[in-house]
Protein backbone atom coordinates (compact mmCIF):
# COMPACT_ATOMS: atom_id res chain seq x y z
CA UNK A 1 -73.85 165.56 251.40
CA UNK A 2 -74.23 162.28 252.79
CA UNK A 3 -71.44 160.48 254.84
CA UNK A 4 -70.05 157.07 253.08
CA UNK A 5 -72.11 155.33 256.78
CA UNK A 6 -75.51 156.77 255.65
CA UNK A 7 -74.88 155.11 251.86
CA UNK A 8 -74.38 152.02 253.08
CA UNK A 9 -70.70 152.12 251.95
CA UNK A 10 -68.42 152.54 254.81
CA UNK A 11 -65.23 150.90 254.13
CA UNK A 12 -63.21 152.94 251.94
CA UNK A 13 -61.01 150.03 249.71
CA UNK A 14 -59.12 152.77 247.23
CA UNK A 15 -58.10 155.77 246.56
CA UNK A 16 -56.77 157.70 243.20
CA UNK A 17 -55.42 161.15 242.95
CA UNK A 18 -54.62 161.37 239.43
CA UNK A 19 -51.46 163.81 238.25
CA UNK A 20 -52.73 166.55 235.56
CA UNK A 21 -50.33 165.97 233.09
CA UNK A 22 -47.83 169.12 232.20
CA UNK A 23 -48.90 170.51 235.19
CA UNK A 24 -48.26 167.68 238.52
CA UNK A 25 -51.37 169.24 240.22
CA UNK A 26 -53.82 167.09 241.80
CA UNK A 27 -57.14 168.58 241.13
CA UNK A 28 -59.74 165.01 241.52
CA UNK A 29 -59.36 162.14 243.86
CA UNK A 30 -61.45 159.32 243.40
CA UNK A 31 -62.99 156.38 245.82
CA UNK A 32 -64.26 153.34 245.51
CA UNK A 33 -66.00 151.65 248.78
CA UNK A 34 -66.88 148.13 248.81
CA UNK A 35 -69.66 146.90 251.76
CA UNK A 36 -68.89 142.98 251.00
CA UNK A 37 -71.33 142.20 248.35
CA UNK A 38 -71.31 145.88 245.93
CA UNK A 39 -68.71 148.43 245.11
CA UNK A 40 -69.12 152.41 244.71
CA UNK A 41 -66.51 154.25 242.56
CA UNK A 42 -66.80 157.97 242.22
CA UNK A 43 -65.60 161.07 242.81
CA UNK A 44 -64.51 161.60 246.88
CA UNK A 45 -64.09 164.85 248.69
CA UNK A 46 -60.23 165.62 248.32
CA UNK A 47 -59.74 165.36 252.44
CA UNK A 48 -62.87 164.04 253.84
CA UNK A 49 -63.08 161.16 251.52
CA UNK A 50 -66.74 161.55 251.11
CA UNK A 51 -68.72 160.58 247.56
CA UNK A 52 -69.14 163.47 245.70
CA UNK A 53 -72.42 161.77 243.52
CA UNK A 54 -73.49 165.66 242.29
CA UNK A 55 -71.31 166.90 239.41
CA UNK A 56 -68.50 164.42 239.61
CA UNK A 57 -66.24 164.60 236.71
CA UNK A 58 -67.29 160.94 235.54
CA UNK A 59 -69.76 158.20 235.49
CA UNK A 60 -70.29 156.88 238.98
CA UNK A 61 -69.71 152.92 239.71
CA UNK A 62 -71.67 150.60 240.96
CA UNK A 63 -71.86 147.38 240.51
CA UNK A 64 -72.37 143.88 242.41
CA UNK A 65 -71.01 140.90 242.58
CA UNK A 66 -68.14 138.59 244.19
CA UNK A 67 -65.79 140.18 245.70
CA UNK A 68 -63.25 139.24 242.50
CA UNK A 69 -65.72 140.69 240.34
CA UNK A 70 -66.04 144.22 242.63
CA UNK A 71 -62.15 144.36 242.47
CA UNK A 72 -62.01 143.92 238.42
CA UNK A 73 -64.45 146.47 238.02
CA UNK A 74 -63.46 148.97 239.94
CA UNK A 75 -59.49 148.33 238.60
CA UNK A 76 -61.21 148.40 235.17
CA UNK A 77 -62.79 152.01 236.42
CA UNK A 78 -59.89 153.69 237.48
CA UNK A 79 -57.79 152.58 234.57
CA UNK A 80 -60.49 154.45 232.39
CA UNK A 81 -60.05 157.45 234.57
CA UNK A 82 -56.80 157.62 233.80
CA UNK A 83 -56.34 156.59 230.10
CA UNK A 84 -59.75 158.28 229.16
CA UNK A 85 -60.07 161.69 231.84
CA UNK A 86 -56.89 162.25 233.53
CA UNK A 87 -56.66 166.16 233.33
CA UNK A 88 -59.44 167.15 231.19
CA UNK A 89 -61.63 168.45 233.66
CA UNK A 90 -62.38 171.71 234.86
CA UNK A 91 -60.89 173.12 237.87
């Protein structure tokens, strides 16, 4: 499993542990890391923080662009986490 460094994505700009509904369990967190000039959304190891690319829950990220255009994405990623896949995954 390689470390966000070895990806080329070391800086960690958000985290979200989505709330199963029914239930208040945290069972996913997800990450997105932004280098300056790309961002990488996906699924994060619940402590270390480190992309899980192999059978995340949904469609990884990645994108380029401004730096306005990395943060709209990624907002417009973790709203459809939420809205579209907040707790219907397996444990």
């Amino acid at each position: 499993m390689p470390h966000p460094e070895e990806t080329g994505f070391a800086h960690l700009l958000a985290l979200l542990f989505p709330v199963t509904p029914g239930t208040d369990a945290i069972t996913r967190v997800f990450g997105a890391f932004f280098d300056g000039q790309s961002v990488l959304g996906t699924e994060v190891h619940n402590q270390m923080y480190i992309p899980q690319f192999h059978g995340s829950v949904v469609e990884v990220l990645h994108a380029a662009g401004s730096p306005v255009r990395c943060a709209a994405l990624t907002a417009d990623w973790f709203e459809r986490i939420l809205r579209d896949e907040a707790g219907n995954w397996p444990l």
